[in-house]
Protein backbone atom coordinates (compact mmCIF):
# COMPACT_ATOMS: atom_id res chain seq x y z
CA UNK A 1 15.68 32.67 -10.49
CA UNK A 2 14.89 33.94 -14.02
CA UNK A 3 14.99 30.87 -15.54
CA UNK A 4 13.26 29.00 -12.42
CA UNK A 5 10.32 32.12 -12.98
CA UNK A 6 10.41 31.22 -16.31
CA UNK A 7 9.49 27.48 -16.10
CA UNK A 8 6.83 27.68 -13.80
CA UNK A 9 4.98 29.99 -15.74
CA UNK A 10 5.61 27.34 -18.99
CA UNK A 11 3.72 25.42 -16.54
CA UNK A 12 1.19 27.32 -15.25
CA UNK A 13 0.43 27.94 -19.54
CA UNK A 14 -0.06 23.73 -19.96
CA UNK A 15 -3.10 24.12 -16.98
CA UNK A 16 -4.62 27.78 -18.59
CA UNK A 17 -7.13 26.26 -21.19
CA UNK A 18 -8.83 23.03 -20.38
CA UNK A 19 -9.05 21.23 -23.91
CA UNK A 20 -12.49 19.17 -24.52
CA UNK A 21 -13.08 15.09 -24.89
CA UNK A 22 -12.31 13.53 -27.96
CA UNK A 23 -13.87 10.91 -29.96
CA UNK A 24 -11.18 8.41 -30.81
CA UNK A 25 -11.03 4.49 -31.31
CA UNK A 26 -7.88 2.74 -30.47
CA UNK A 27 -7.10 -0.52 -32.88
CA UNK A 28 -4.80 -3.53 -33.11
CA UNK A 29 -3.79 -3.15 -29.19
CA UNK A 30 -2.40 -5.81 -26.79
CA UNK A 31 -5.12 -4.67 -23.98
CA UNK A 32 -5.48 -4.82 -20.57
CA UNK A 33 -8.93 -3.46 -19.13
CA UNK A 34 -8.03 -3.40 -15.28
CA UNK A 35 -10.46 -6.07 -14.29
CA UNK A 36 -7.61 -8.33 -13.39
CA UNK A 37 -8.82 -10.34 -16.36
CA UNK A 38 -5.27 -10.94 -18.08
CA UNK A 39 -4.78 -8.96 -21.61
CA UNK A 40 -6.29 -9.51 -24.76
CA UNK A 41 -4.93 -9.82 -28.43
CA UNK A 42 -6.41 -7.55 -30.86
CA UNK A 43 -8.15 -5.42 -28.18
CA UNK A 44 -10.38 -2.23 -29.39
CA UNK A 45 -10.99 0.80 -27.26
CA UNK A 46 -14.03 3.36 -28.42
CA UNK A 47 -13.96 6.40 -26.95
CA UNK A 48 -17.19 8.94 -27.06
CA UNK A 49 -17.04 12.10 -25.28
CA UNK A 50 -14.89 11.02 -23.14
CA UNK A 51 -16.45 8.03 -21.32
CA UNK A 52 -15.41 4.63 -22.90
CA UNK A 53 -18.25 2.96 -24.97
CA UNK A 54 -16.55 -0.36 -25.80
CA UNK A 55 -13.44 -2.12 -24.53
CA UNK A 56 -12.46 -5.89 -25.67
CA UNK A 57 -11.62 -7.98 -28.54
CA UNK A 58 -12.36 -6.76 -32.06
CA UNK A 59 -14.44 -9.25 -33.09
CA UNK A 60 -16.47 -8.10 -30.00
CA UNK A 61 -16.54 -3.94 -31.39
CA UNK A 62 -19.40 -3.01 -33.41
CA UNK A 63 -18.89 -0.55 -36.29
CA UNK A 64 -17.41 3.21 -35.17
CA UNK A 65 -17.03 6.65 -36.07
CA UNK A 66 -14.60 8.82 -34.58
CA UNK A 67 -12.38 11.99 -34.80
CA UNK A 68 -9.19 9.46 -35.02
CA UNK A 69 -8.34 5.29 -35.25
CA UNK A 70 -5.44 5.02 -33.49
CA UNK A 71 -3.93 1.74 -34.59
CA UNK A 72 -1.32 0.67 -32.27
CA UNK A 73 0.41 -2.03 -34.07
CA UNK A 74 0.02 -4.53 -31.35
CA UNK A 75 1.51 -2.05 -28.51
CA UNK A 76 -0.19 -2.18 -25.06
CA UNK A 77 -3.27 -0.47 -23.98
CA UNK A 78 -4.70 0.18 -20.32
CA UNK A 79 -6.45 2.16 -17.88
CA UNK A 80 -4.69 4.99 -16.24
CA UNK A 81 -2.67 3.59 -13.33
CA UNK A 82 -4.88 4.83 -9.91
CA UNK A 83 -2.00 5.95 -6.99
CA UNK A 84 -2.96 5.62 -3.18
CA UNK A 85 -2.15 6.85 -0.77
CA UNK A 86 -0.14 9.95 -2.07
CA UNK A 87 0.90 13.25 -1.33
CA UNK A 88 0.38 14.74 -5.05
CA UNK A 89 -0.33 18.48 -5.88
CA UNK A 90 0.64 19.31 -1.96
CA UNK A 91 4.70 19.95 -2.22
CA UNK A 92 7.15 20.84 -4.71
CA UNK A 93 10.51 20.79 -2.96
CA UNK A 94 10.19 18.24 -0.13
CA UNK A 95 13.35 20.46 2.33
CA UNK A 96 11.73 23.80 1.45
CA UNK A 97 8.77 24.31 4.12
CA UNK A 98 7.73 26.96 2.12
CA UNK A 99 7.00 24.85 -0.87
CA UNK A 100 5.42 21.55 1.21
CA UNK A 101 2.43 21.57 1.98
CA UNK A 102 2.20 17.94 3.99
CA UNK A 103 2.39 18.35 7.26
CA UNK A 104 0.87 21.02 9.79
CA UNK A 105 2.41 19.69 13.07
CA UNK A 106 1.75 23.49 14.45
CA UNK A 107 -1.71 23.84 13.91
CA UNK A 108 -4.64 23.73 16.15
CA UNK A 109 -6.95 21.20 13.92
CA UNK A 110 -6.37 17.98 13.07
CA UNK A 111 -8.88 16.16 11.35
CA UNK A 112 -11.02 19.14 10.41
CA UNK A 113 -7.74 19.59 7.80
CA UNK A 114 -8.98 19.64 3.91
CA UNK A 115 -5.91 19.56 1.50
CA UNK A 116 -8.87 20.17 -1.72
CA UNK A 117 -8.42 24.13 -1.79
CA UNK A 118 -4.58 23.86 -1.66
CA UNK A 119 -3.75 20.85 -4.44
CA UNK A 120 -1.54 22.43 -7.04
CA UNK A 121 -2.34 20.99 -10.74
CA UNK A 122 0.27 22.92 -12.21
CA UNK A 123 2.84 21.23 -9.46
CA UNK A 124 5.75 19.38 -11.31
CA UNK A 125 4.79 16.02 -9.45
CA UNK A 126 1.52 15.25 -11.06
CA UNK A 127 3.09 16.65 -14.54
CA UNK A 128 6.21 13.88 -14.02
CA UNK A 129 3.85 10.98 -12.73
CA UNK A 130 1.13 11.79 -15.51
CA UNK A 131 3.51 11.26 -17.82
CA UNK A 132 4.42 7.79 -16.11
CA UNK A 133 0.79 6.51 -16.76
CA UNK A 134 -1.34 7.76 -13.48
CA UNK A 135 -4.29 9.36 -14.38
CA UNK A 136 -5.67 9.39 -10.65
CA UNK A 137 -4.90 9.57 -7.48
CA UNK A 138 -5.83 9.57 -3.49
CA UNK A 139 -3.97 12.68 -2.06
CA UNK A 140 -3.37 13.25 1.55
CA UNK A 141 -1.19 15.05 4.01
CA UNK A 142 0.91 13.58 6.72
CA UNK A 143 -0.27 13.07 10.68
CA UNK A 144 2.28 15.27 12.24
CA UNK A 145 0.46 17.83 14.99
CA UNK A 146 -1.34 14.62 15.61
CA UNK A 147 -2.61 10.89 14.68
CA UNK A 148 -5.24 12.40 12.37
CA UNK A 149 -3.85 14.07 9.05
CA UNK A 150 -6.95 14.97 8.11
CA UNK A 151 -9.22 14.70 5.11
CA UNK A 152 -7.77 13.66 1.72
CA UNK A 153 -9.23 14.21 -1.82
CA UNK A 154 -9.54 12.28 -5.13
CA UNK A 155 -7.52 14.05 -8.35
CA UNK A 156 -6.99 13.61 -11.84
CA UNK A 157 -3.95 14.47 -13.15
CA UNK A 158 -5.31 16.06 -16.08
CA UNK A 159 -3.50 19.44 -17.15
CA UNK A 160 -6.40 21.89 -16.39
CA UNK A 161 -6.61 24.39 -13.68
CA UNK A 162 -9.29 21.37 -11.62
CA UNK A 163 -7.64 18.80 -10.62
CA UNK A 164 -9.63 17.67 -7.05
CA UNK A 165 -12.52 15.33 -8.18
CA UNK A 166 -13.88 14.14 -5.40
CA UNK A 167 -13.32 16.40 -2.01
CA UNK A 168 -13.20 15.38 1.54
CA UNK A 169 -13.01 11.80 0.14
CA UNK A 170 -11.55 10.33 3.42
CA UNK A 171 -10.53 10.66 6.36
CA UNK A 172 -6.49 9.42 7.72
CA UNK A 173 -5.40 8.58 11.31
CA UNK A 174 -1.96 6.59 12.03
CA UNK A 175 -1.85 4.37 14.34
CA UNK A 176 1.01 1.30 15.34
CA UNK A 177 4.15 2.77 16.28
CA UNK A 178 3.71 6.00 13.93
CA UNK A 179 0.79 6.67 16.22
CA UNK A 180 2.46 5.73 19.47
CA UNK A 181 4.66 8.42 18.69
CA UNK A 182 2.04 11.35 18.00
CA UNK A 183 0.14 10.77 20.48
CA UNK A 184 2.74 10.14 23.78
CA UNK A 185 4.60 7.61 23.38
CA UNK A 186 1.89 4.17 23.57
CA UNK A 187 0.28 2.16 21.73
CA UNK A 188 -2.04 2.42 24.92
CA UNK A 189 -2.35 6.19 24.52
CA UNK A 190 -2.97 6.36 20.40
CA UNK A 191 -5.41 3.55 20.85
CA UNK A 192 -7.55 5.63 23.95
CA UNK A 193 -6.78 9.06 21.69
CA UNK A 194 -8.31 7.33 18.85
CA UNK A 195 -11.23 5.97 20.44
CA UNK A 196 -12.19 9.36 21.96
CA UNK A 197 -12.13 11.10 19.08
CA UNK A 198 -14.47 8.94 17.59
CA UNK A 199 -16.89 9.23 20.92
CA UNK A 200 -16.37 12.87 20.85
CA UNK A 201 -17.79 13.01 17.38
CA UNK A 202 -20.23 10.51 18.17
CA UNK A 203 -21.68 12.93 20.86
CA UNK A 204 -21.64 15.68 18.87
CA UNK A 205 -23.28 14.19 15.67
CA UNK A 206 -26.12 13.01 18.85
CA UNK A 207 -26.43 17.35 19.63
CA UNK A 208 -23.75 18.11 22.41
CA UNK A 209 -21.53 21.13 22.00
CA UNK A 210 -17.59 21.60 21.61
CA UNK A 211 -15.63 24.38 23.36
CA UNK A 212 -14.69 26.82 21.18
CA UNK A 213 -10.35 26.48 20.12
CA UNK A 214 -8.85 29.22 21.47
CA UNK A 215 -12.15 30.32 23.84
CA UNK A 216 -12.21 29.75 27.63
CA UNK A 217 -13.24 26.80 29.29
CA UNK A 218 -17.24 28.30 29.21
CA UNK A 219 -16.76 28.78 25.98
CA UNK A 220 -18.76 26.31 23.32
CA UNK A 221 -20.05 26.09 20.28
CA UNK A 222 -23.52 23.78 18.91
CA UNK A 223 -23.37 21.94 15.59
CA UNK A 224 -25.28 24.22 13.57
CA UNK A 225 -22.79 27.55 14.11
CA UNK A 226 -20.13 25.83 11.98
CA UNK A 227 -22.64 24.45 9.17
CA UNK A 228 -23.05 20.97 10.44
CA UNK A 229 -26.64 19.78 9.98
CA UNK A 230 -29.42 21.43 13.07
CA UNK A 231 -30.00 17.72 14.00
CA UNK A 232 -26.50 18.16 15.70
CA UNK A 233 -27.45 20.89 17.77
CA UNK A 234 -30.90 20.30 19.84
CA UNK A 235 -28.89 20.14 23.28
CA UNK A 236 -26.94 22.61 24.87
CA UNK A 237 -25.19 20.92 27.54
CA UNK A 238 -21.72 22.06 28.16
CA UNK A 239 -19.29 19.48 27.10
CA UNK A 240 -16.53 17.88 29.78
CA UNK A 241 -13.56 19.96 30.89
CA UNK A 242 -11.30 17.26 29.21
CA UNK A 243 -12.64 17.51 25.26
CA UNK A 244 -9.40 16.99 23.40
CA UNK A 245 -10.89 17.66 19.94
CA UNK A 246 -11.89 21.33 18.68
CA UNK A 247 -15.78 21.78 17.50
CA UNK A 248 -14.12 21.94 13.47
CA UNK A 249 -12.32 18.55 14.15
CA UNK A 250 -15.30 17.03 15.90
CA UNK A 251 -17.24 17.76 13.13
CA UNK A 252 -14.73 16.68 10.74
CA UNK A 253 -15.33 13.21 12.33
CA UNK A 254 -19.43 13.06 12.09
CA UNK A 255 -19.33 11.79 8.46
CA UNK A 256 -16.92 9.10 9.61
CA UNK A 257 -18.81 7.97 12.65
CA UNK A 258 -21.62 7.70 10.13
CA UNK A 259 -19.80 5.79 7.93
CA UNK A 260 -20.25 8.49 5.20
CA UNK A 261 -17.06 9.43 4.71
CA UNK A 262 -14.26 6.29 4.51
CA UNK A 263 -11.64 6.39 7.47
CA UNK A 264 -7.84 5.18 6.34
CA UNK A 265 -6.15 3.64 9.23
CA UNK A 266 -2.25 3.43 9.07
CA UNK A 267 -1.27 0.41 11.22
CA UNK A 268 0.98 -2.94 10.53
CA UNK A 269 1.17 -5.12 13.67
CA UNK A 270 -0.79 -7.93 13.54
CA UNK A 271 -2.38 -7.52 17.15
CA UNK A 272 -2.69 -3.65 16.14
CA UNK A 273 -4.95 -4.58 12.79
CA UNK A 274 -6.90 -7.12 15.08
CA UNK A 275 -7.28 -4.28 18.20
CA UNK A 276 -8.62 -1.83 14.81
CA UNK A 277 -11.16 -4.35 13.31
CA UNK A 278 -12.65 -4.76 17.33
CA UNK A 279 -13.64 -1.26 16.82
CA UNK A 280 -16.36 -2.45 13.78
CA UNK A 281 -18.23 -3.85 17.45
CA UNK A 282 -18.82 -0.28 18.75
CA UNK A 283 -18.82 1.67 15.92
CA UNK A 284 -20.39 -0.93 13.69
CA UNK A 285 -21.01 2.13 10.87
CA UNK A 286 -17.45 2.55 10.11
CA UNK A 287 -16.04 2.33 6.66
CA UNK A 288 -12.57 1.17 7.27
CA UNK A 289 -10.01 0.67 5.12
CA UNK A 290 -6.04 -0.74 6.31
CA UNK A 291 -3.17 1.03 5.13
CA UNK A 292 0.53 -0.48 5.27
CA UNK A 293 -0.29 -3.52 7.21
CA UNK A 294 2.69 -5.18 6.58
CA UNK A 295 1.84 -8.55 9.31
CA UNK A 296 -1.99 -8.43 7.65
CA UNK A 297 -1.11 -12.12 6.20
CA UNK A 298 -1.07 -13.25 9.57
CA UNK A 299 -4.66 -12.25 10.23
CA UNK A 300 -5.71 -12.10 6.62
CA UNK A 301 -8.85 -14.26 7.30
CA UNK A 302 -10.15 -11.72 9.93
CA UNK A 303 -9.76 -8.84 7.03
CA UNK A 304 -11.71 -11.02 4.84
CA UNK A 305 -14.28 -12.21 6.86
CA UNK A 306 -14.72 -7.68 8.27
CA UNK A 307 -15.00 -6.88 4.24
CA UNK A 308 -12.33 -4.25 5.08
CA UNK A 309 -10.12 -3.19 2.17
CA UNK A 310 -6.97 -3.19 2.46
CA UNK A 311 -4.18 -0.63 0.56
CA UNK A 312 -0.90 -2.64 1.35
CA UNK A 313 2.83 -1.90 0.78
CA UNK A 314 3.66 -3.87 -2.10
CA UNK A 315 7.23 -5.19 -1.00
CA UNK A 316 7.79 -5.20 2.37
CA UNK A 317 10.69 -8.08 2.64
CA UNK A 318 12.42 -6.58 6.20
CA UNK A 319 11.16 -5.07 8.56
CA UNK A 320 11.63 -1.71 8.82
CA UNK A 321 10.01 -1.43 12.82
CA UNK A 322 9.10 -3.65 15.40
CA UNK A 323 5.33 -3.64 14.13
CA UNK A 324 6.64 -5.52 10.84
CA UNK A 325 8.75 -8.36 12.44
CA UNK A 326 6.47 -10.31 10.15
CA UNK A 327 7.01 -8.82 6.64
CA UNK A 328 7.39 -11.21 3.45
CA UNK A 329 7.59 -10.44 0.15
CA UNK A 330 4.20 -12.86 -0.06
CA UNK A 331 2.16 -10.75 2.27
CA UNK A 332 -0.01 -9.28 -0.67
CA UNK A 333 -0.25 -12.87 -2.11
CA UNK A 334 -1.53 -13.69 0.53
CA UNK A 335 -3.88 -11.35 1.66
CA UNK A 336 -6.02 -11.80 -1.88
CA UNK A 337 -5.72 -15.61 -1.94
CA UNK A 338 -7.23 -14.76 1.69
CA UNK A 339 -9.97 -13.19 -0.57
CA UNK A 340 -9.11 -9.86 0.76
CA UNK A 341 -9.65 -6.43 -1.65
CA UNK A 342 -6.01 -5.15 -1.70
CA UNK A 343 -4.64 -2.36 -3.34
CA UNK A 344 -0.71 -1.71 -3.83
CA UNK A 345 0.37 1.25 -1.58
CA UNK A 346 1.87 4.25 -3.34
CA UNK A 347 3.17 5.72 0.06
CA UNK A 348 5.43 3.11 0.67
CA UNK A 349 7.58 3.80 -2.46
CA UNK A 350 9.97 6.75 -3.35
CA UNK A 351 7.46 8.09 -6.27
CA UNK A 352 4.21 6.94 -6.66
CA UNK A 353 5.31 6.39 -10.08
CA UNK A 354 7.25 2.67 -9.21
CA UNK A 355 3.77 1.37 -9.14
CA UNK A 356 4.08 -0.78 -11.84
CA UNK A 357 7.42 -1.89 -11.25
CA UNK A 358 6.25 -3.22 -7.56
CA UNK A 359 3.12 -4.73 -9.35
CA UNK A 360 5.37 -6.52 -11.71
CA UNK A 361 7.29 -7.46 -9.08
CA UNK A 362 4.49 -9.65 -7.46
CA UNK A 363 4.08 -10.91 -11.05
CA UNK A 364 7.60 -12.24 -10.49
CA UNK A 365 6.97 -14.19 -6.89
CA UNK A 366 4.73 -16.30 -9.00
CA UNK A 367 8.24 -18.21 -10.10
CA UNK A 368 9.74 -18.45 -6.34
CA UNK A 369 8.87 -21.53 -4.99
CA UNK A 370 6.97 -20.84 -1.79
CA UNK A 371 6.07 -17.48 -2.11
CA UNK A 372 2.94 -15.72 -2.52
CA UNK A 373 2.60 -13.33 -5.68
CA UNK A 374 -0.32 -12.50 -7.83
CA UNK A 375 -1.27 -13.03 -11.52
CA UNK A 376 -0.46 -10.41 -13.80
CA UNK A 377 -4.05 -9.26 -14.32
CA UNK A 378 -4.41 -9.36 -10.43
CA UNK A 379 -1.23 -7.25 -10.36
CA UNK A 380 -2.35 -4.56 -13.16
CA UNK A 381 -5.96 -4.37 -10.97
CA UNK A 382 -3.92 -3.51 -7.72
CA UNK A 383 -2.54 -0.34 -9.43
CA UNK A 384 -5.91 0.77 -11.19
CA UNK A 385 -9.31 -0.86 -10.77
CA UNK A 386 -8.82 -1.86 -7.21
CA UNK A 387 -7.64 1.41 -6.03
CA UNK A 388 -10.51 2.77 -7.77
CA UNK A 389 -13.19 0.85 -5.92
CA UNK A 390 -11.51 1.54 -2.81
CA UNK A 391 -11.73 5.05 -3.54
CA UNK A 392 -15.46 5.35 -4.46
CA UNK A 393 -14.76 5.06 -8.10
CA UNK A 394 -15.90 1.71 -8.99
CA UNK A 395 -16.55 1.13 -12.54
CA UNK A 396 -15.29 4.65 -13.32
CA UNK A 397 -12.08 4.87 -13.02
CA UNK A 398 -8.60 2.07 -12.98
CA UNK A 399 -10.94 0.42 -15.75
CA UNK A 400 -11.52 0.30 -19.49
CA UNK A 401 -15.84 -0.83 -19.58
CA UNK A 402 -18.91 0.90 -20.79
CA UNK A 403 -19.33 4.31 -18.87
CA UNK A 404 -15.78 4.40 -17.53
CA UNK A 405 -14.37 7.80 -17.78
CA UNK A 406 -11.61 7.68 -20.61
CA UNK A 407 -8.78 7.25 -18.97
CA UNK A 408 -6.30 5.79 -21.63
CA UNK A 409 -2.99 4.93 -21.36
CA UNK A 410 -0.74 3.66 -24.69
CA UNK A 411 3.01 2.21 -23.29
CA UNK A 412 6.10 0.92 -25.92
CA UNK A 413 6.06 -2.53 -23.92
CA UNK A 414 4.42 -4.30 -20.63
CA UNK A 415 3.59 -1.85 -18.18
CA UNK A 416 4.14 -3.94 -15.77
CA UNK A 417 8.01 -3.93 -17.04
CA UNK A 418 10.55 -1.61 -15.54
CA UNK A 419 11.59 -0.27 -18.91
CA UNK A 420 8.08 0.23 -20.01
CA UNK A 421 6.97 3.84 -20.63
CA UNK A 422 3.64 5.58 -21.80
CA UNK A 423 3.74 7.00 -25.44
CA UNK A 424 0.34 8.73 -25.10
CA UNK A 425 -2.42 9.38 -22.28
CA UNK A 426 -5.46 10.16 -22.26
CA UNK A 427 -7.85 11.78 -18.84
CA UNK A 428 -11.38 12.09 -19.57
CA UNK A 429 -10.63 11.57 -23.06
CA UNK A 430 -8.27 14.41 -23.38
CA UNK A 431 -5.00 13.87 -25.01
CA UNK A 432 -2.54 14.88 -22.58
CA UNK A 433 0.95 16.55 -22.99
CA UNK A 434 3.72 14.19 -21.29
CA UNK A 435 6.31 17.47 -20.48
CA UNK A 436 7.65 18.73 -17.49
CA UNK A 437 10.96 19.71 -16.07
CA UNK A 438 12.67 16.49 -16.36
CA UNK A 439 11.81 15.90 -20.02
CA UNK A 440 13.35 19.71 -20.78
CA UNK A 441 16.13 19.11 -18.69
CA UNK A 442 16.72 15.81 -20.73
CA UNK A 443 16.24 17.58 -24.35
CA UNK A 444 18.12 20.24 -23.08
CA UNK A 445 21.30 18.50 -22.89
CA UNK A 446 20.74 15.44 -24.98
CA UNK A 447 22.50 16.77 -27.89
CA UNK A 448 24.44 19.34 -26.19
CA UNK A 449 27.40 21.34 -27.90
CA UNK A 450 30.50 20.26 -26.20
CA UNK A 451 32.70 22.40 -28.58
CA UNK A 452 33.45 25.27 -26.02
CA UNK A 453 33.79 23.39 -23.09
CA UNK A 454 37.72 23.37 -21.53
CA UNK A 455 40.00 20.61 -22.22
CA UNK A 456 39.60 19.25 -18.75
CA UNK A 457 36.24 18.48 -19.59
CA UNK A 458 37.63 15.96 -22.59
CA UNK A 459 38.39 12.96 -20.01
């Protein structure tokens, strides 16, 4: 206990003092600028007060001053990776309910939930994956008490005590056979639950009133008692007896119905992603964007021709439930030669930080006759510029251009390799330190003292 005391507060020490931007210029770099352009020899990065000023090649980079030239002998250079959809800063032991933070299947709200006031910077997750190149990421919780999880926030992984960016930066629902099972057991009933919700805020964006959670069946509320804007509120006419969403969820919903606030949709099936697009006919203000859709090649010119983004599992090769009959390896391939916007899916992997790996990976269907993959620079912008624009940060973040923030990241060989690791990153221009529990437990016993151990220990 001592020592596990003893290591968080090591941690907690890393987050106490934000440190400020550097000016720094970055020479001699094999660079990649997220743009799914594909790299560029002798690249230059200029860095001032922590926004980038220049990125491209040197013959392109006017003359510079800065605190430090980093020259990087020909090593490669890129944006910080971007990770969506994750869990970061909400769980540090994934068995120990006291320590996860993901799921609230017992409580009374569902999509009112906010997981900005509870993301943990000094959590050992974002310390592990910010040393494995992310720099940002989409964070959400899991639909569990029902098929909304509730709103999810944009982070940097930056070691300073504020690490939500952007809150209540979307909103996540589950639908396909996930939702089937929140909701009673259909398709038929997640798809009616869904819809309703959506009404239900509808009518209460238009003035009605919501009953009160907890409050008997007289009981309501009007828009303006829980700080929703007065327009809300001009009627006072009793809601049905059959509301199934309470006033704080309702309201949740209103930017959504709006199309202020993105929705995330979790489905795969084919006739599932088709049922979901229908929905831009009644709710034509809806800014949806697919997550998973693992059959989405089979209706890839319906996402294309709905502009809907899509953040797909990268590798889906078997199906892993009777919504993904369909999977292939090529499904990503074939979404963006469908012209569809597709980012790679950090959910669908172990850690967020195999990213790369399952981006190279599509690099490597390019060989297979056949198959579907993507170029590297498409590949790279899947993991970084992509997810960016997805998530309201276009131009800003995932990208190395004029007025992106400085999100640097130096590696010892291809990112896009398995064996490829960062040397140095930078958030917001801020070097960053790359420690955390598994780098101490590696130094630890790296060079350990074997002298005293028993002779058993000898074969």
């Amino acid at each position: 206990m001592k020592r596990a005391l003893t290591l968080a507060a090591s941690a907690l020490a890393l987050i106490s003092a934000p440190a400020t931007a550097q000016d720094f210029v970055i020479v001699n770099a094999t660079l990649a600028t997220g743009d799914g352009s594909e790299p560029i020899e002798d690249g230059v990065v200029i860095v001032d007060d922590g926004a980038v000023t220049f990125a491209g090649p040197r013959s392109g980079a006017s003359s510079f001053e800065a605190d430090e030239v980093v020259d990087v002998g020909g090593a490669w250079v890129t944006p910080g990776l971007f990770a969506t959809v994750t869990s970061l800063g909400l769980w540090d032991v994934g068995a120990v309910s006291e320590s996860n933070d993901t799921r609230a299947s017992g409580s009374p709200f569902s999509a009112a939930l906010d997981v900005s006031p509870i993301v943990n910077p000094a959590s050992q997750h974002i310390l592990i994956h910010r040393a494995a190149g992310i720099t940002r990421a989409a964070t959400v919780g899991s639909a569990s008490g029902s098929i909304f999880a509730g709103q999810g926030a944009i982070i940097d992984l930056g070691s300073d005590p504020t690490a939500v960016t952007r809150s209540r930066a979307f909103q996540m629902v589950e639908l396909g056979e996930g939702g089937a099972r929140l909701s009673g057991g259909s398709r038929a009933s997640a798809q009616a639950l869904f819809r309703n919700a959506l009404l239900e805020a509808t009518e209460f964006e238009r003035g009605g009133t919501l009953r009160s959670p907890g409050g008997g069946r007289g009981t309501t509320m009007q828009g303006d008692d829980i700080g929703i804007d007065s327009r809300m509120a001009r009627t006072s006419n009793d809601r049905a007896s059959d509301v199934l969403l309470t006033r704080f969820d309702a309201a949740a919903l209103v930017p959504v119905v709006r199309g202020e606030q993105p929705l995330y949709i979790a489905v795969e099936r084919a006739a599932d992603i088709r049922s979901v697009l229908a929905l831009k006919n009644e709710f034509p203000r809806l800014d949806m964007v697919l997550v998973g859709v693992s059959e989405g090649w089979l209706v890839a010119s319906e996402i294309a021709a709905a502009g809907v983004p899509v953040i797909a599992d990268g590798l889906d090769d078997l199906p892993q439930g009777f919504d993904q009959l369909a999977s292939t390896q090529s499904n990503v391939g074939r979404m963006v030669k469908a012209g569809v916007k597709v980012a790679i899916n950090a959910a669908a992997m172990e850690n967020p930080r195999n990213l790369n790996q399952y981006a190279g990976n599509l690099v490597a269907l390019t060989r297979i006759p056949g198959a579907d993959g993507l170029s590297w620079g498409q590949a790279f912008a899947a993991i970084s510029s992509v997810p960016a624009q997805i998530s309201g940060m276009q131009g800003r973040a995932g990208i190395l251009s004029p007025g992106a923030k400085a999100d640097v990241v130096i590696w010892d060989g291809d990112p896009l390799e398995v064996g490829s690791v960062p040397t140095r990153v930078f958030i917001d221009g801020v070097d960053q330190p790359l420690d955390n529990h598994q780098s101490r437990l590696r130094e630890r016993y790296r060079d350990l003292d074997e002298s005293a151990l028993p002779e058993a220990y000898d074969w």
